[in-house]
PDB file of N, CA and C in Angstrom:
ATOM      1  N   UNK A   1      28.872  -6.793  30.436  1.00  0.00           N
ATOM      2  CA  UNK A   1      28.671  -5.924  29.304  1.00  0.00           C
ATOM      3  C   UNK A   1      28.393  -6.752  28.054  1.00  0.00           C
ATOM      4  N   UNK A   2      26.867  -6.135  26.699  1.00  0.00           N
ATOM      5  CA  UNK A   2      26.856  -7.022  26.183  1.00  0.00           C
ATOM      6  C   UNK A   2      28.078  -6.942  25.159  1.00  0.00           C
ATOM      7  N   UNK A   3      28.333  -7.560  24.087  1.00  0.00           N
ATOM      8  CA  UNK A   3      29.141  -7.707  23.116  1.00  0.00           C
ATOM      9  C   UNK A   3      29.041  -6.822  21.862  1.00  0.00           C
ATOM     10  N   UNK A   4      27.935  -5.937  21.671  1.00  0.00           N
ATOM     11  CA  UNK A   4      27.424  -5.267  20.676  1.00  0.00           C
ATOM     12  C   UNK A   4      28.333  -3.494  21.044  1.00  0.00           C
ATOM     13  N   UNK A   5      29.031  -3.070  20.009  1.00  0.00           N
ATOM     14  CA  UNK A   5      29.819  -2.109  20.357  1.00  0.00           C
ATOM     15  C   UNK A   5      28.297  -0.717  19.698  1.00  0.00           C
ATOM     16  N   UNK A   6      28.237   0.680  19.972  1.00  0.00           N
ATOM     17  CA  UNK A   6      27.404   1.681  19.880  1.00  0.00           C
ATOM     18  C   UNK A   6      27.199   1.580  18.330  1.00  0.00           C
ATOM     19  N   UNK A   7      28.511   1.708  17.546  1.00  0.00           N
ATOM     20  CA  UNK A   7      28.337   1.440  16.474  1.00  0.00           C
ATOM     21  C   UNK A   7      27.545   0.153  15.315  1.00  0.00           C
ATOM     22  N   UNK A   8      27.920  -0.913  15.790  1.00  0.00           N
ATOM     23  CA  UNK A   8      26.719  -2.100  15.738  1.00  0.00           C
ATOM     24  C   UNK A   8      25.667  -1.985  15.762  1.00  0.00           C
ATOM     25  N   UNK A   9      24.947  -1.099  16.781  1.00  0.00           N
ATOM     26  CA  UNK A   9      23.567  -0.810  16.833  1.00  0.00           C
ATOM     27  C   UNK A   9      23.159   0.371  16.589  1.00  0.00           C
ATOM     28  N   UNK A  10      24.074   1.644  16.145  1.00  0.00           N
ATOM     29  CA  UNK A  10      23.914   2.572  14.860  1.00  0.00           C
ATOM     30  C   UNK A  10      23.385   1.554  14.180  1.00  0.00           C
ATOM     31  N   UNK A  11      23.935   1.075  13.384  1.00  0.00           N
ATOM     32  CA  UNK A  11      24.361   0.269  12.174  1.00  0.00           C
ATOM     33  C   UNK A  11      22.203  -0.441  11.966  1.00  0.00           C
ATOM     34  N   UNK A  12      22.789  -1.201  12.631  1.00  0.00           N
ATOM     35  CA  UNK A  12      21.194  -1.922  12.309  1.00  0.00           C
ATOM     36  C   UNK A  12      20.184  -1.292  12.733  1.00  0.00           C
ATOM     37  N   UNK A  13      20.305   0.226  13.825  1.00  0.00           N
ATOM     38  CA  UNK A  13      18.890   0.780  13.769  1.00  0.00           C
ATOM     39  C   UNK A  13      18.798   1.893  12.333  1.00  0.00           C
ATOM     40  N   UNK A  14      19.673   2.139  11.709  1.00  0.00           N
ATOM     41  CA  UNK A  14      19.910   2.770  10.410  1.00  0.00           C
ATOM     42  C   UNK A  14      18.902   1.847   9.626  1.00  0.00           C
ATOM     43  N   UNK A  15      19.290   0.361   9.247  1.00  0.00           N
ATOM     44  CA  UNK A  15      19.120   0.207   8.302  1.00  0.00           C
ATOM     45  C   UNK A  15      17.312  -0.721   8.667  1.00  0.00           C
ATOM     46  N   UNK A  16      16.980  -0.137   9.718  1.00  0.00           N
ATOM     47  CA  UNK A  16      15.320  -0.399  10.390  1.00  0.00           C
ATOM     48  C   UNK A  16      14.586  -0.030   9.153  1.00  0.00           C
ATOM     49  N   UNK A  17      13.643  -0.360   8.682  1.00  0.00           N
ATOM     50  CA  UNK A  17      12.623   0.612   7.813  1.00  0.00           C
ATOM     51  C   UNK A  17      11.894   1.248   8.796  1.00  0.00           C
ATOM     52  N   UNK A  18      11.922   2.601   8.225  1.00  0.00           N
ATOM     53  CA  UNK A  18      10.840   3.936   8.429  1.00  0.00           C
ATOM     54  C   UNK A  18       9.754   3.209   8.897  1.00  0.00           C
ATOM     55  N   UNK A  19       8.563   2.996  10.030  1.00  0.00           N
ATOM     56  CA  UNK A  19       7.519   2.246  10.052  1.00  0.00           C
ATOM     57  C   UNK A  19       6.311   3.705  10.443  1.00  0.00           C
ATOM     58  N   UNK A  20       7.517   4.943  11.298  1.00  0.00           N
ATOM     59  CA  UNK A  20       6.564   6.391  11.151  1.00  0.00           C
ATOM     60  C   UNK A  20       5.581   5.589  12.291  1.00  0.00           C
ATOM     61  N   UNK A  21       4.683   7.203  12.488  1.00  0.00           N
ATOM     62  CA  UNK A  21       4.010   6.785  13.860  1.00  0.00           C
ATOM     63  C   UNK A  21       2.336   6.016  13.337  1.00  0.00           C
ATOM     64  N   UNK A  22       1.989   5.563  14.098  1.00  0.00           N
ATOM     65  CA  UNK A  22       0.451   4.876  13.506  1.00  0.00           C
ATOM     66  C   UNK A  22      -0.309   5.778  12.823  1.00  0.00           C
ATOM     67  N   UNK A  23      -0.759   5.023  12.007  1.00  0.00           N
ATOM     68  CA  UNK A  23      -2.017   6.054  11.222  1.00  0.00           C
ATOM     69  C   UNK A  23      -3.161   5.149  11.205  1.00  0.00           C
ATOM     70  N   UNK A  24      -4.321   5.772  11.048  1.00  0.00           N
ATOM     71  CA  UNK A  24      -5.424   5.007  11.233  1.00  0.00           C
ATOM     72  C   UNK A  24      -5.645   4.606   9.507  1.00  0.00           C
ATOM     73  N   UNK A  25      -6.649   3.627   9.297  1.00  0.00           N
ATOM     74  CA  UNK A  25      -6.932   3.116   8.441  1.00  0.00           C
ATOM     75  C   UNK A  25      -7.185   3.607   7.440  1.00  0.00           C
ATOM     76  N   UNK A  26      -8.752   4.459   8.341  1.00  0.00           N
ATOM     77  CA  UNK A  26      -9.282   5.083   7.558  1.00  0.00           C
ATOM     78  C   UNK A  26      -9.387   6.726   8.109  1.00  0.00           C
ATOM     79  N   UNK A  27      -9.106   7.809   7.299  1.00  0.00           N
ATOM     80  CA  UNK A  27      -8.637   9.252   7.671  1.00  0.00           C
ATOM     81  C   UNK A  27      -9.160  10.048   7.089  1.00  0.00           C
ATOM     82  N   UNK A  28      -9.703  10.997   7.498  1.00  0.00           N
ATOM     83  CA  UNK A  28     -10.259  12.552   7.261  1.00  0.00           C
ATOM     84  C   UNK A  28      -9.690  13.542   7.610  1.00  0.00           C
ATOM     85  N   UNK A  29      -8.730  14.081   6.506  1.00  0.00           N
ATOM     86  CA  UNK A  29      -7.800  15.371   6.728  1.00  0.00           C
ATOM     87  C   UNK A  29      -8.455  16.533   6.155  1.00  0.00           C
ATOM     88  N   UNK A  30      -8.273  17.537   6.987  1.00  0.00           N
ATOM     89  CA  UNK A  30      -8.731  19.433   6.391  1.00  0.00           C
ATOM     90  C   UNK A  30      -7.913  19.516   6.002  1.00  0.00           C
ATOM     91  N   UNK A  31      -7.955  20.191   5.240  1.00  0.00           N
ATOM     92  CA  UNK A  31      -6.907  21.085   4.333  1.00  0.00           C
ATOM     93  C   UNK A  31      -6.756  22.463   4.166  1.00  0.00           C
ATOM     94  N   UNK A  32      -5.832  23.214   4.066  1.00  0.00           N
ATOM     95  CA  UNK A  32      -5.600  24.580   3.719  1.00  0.00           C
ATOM     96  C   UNK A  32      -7.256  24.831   2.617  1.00  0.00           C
ATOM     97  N   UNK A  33      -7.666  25.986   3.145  1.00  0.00           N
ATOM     98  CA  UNK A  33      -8.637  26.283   1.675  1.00  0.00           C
ATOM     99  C   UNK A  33      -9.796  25.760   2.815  1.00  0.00           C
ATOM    100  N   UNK A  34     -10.145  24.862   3.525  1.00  0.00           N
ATOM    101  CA  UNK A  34     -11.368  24.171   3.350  1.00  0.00           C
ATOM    102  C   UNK A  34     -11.654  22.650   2.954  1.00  0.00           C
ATOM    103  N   UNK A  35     -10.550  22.345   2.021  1.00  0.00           N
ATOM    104  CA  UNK A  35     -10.980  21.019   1.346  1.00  0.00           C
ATOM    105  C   UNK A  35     -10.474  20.328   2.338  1.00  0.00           C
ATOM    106  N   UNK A  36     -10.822  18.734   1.222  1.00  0.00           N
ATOM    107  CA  UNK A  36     -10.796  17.700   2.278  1.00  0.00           C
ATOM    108  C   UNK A  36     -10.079  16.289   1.779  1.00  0.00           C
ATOM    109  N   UNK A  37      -8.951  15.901   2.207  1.00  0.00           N
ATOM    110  CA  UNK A  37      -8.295  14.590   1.473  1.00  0.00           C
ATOM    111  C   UNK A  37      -8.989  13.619   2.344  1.00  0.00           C
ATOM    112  N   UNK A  38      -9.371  12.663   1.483  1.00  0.00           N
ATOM    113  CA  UNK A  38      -9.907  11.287   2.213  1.00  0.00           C
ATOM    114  C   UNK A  38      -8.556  10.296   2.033  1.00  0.00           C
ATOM    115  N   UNK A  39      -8.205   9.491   3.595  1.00  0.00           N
ATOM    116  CA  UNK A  39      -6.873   8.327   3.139  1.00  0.00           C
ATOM    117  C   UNK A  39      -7.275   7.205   3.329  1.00  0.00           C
ATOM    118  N   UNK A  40      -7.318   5.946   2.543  1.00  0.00           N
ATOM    119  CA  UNK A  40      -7.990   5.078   3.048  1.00  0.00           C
ATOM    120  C   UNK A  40      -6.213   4.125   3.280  1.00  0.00           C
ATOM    121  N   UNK A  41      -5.649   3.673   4.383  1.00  0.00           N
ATOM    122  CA  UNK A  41      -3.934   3.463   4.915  1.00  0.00           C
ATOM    123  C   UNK A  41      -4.348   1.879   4.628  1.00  0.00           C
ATOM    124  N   UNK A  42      -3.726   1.288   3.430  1.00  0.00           N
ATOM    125  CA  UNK A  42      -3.061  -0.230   3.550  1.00  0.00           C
ATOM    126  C   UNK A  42      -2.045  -0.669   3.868  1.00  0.00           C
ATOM    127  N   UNK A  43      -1.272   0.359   4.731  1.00  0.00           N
ATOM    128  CA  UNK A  43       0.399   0.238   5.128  1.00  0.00           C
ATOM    129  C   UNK A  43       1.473   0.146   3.775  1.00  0.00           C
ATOM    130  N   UNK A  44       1.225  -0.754   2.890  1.00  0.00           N
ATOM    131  CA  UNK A  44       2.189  -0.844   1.730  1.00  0.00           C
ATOM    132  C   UNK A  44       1.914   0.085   0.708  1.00  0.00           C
ATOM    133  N   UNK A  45       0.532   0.684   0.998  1.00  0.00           N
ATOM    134  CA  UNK A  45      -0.066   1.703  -0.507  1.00  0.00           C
ATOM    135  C   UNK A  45      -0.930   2.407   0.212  1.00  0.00           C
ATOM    136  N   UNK A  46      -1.704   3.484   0.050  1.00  0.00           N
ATOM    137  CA  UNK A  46      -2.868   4.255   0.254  1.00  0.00           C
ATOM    138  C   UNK A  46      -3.762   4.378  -0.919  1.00  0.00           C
ATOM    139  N   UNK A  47      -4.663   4.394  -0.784  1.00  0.00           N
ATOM    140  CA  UNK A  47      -5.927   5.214  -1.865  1.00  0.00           C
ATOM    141  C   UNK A  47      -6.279   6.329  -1.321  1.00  0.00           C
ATOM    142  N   UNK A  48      -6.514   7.027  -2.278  1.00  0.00           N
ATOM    143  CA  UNK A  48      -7.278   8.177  -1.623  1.00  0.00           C
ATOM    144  C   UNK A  48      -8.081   9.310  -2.531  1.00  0.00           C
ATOM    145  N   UNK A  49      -8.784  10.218  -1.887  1.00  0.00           N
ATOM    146  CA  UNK A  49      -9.059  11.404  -2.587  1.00  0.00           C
ATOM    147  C   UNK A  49      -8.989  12.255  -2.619  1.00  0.00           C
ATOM    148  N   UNK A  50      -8.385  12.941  -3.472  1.00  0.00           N
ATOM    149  CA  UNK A  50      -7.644  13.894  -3.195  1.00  0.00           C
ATOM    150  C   UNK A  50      -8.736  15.548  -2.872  1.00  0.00           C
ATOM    151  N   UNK A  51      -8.282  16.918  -3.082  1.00  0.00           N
ATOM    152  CA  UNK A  51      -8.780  17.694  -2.686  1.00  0.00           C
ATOM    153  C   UNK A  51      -9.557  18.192  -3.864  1.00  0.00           C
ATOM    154  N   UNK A  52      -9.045  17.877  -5.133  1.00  0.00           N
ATOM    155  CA  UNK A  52      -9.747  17.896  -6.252  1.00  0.00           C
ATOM    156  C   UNK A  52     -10.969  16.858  -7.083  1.00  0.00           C
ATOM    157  N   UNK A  53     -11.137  16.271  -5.827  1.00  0.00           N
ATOM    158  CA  UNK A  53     -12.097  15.313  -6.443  1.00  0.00           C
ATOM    159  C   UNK A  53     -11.431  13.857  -7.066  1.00  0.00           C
ATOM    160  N   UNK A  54      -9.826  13.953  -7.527  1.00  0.00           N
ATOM    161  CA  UNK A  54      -9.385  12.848  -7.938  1.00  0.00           C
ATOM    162  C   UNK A  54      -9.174  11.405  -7.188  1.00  0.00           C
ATOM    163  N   UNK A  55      -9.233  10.560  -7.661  1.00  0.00           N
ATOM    164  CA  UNK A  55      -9.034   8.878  -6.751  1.00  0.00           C
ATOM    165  C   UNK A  55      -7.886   8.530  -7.367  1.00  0.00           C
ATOM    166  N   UNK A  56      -6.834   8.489  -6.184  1.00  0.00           N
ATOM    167  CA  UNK A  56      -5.636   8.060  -6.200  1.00  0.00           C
ATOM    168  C   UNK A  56      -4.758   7.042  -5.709  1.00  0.00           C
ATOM    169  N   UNK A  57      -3.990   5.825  -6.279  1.00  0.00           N
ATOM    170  CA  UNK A  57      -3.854   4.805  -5.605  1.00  0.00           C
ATOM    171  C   UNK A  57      -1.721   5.385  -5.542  1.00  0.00           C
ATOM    172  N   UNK A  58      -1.379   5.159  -4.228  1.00  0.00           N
ATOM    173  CA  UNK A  58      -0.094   5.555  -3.816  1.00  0.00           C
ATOM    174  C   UNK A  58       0.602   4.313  -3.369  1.00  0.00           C
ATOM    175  N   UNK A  59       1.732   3.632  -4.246  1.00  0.00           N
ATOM    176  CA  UNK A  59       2.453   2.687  -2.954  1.00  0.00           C
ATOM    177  C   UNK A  59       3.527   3.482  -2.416  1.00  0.00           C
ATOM    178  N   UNK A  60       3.862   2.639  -1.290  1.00  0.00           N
ATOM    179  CA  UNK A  60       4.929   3.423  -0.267  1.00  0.00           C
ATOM    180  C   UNK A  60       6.283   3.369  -1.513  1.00  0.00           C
ATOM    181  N   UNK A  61       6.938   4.659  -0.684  1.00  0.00           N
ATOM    182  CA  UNK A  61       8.387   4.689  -1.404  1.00  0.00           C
ATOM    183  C   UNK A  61       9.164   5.771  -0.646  1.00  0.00           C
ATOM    184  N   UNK A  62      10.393   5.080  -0.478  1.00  0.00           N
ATOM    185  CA  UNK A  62      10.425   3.039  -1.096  1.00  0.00           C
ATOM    186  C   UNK A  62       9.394   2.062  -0.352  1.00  0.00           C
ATOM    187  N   UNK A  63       9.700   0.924  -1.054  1.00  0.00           N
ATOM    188  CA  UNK A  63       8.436   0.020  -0.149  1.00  0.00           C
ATOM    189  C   UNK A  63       8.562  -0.078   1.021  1.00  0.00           C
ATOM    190  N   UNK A  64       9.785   0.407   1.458  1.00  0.00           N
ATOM    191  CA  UNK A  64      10.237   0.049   3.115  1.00  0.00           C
ATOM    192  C   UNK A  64       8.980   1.332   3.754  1.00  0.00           C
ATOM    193  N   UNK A  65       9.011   1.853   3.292  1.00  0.00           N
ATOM    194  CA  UNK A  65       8.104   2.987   4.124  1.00  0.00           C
ATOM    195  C   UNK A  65       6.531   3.183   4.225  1.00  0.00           C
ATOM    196  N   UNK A  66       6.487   3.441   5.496  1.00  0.00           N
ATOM    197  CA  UNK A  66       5.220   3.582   5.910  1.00  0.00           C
ATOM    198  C   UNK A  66       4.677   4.788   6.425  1.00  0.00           C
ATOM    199  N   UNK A  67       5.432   5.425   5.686  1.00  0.00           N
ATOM    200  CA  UNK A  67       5.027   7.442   5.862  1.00  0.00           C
ATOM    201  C   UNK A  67       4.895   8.132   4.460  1.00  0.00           C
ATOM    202  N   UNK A  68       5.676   7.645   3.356  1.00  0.00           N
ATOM    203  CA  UNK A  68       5.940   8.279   2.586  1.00  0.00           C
ATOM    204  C   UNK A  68       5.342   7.566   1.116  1.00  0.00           C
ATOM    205  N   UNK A  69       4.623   7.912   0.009  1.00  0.00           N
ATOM    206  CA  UNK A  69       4.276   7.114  -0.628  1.00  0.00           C
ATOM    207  C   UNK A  69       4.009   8.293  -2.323  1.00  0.00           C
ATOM    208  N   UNK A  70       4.156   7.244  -3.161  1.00  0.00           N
ATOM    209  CA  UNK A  70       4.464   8.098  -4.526  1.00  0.00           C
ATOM    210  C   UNK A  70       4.408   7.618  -5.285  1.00  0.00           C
ATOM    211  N   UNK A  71       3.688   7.944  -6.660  1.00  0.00           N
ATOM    212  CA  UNK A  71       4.467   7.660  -7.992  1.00  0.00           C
ATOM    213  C   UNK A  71       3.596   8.930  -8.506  1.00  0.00           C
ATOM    214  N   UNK A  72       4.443   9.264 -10.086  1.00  0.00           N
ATOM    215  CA  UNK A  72       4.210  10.038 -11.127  1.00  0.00           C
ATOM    216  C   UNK A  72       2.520  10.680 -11.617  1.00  0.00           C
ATOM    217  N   UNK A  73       2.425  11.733 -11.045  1.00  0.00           N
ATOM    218  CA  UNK A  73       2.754  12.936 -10.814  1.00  0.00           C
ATOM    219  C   UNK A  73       2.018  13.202  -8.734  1.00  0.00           C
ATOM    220  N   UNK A  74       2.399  12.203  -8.746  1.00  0.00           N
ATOM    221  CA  UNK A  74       1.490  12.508  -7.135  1.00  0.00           C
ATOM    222  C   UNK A  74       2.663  12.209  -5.994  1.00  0.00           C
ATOM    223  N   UNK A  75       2.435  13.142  -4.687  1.00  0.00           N
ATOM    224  CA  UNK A  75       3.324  12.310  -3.439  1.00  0.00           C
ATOM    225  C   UNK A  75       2.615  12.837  -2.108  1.00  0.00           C
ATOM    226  N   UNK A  76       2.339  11.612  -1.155  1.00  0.00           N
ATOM    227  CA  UNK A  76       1.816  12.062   0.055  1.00  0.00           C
ATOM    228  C   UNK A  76       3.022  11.826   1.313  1.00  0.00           C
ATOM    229  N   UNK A  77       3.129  12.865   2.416  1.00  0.00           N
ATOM    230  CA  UNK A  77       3.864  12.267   3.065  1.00  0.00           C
ATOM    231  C   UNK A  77       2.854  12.619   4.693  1.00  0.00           C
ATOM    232  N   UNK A  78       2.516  11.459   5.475  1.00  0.00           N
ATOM    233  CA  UNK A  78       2.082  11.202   6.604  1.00  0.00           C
ATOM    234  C   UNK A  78       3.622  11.389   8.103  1.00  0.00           C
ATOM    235  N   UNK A  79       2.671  12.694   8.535  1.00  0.00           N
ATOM    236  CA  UNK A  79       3.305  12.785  10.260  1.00  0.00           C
ATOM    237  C   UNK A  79       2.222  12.871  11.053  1.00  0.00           C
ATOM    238  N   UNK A  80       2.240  11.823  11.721  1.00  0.00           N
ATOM    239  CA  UNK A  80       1.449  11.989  13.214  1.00  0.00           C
ATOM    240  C   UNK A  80      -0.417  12.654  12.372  1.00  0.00           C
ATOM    241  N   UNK A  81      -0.270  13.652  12.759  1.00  0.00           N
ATOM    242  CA  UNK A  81      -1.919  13.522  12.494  1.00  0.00           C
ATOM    243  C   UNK A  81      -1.767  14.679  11.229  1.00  0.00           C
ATOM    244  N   UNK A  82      -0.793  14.668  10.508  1.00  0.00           N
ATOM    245  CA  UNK A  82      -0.529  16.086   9.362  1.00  0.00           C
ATOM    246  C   UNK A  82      -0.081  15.405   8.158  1.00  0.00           C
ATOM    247  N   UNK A  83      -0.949  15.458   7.303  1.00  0.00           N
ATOM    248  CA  UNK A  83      -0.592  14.916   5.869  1.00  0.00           C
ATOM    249  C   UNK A  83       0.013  16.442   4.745  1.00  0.00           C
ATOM    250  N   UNK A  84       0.994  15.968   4.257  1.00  0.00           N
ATOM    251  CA  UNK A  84       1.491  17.207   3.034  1.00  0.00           C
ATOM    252  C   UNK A  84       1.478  16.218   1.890  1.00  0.00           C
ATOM    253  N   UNK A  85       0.375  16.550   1.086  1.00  0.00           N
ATOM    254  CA  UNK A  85      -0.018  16.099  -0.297  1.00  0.00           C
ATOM    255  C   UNK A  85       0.465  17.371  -1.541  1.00  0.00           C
ATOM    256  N   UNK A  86       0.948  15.964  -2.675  1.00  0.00           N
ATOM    257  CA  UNK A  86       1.554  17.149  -3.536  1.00  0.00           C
ATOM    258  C   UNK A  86       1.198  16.367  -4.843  1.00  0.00           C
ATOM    259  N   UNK A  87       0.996  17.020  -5.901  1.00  0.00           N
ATOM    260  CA  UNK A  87       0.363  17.000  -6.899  1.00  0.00           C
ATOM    261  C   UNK A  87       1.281  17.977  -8.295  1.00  0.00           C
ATOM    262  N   UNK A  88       1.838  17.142  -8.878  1.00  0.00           N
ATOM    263  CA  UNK A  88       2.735  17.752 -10.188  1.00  0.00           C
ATOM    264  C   UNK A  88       2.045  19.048 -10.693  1.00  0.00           C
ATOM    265  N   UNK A  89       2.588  19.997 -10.945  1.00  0.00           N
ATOM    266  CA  UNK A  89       1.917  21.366 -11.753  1.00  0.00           C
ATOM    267  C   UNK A  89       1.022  22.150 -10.348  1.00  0.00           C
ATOM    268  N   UNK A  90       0.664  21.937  -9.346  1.00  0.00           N
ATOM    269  CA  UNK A  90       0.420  22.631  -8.227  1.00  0.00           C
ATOM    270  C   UNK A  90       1.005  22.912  -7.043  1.00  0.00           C
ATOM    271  N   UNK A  91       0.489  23.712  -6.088  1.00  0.00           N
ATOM    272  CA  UNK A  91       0.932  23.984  -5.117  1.00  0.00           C
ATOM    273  C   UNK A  91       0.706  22.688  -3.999  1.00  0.00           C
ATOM    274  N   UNK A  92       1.399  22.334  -3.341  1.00  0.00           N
ATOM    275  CA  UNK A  92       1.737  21.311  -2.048  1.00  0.00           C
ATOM    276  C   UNK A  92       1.009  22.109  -1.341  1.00  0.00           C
ATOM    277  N   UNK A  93      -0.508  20.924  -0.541  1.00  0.00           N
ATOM    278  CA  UNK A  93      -1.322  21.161   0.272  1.00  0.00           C
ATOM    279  C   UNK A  93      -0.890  20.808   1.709  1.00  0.00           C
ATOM    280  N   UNK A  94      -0.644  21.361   2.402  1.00  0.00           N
ATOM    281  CA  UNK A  94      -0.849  20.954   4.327  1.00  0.00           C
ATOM    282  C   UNK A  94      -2.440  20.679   4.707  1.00  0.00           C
ATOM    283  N   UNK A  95      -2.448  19.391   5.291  1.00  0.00           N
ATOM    284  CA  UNK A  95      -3.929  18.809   5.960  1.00  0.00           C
ATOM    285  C   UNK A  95      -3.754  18.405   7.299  1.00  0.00           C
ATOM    286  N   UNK A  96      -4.555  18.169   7.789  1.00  0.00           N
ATOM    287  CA  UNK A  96      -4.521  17.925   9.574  1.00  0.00           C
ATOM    288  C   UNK A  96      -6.115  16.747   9.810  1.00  0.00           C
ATOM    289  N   UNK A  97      -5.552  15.791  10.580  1.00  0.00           N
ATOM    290  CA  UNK A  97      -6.922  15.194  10.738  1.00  0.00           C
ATOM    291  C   UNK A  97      -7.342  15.430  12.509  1.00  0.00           C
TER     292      UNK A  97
END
């Protein structure tokens, strides 16, 4: 038996960073409505465009993460092939690539 008790390895798969499932580089999500978010994935940040025409640069947050990414007034969060983009003063879009 090894030496590592259940709790031990709670412990350090807790404190794993989020790495989330692969995303491709480069992404073409639909969106509710019709529109269309473009993601271009640098793992530590995204760019992108949003459904309004805007160009947006996102780092992960926290930096540990590779799903979730944000700052003031913008936040994207990446599952599997479903992006939920949100935008201060509007409604939170659901996209699918």
């Amino acid at each position: 038996m090894s030496g590592s008790s259940p709790l031990a390895t709670e412990t350090a798969l807790s404190s794993t960073p989020d790495l989330g499932s692969p995303q491709p580089k480069h992404a073409a999500y639909r969106c509710e409505g019709g529109a269309t978010l473009m993601i271009d994935n640098r793992i530590t940040a995204v760019s992108l465009v949003d459904p309004d025409g805007d160009m947006v640069e996102l780092p992960a947050a926290p930096a540990s993460q590779r799903s979730r990414y944000g700052q003031t007034p913008y936040a994207l969060v990446l599952d599997g092939n479903e992006a939920l983009y949100m935008k201060s003063g509007k409604e939170p879009v659901n996209c699918r690539r």
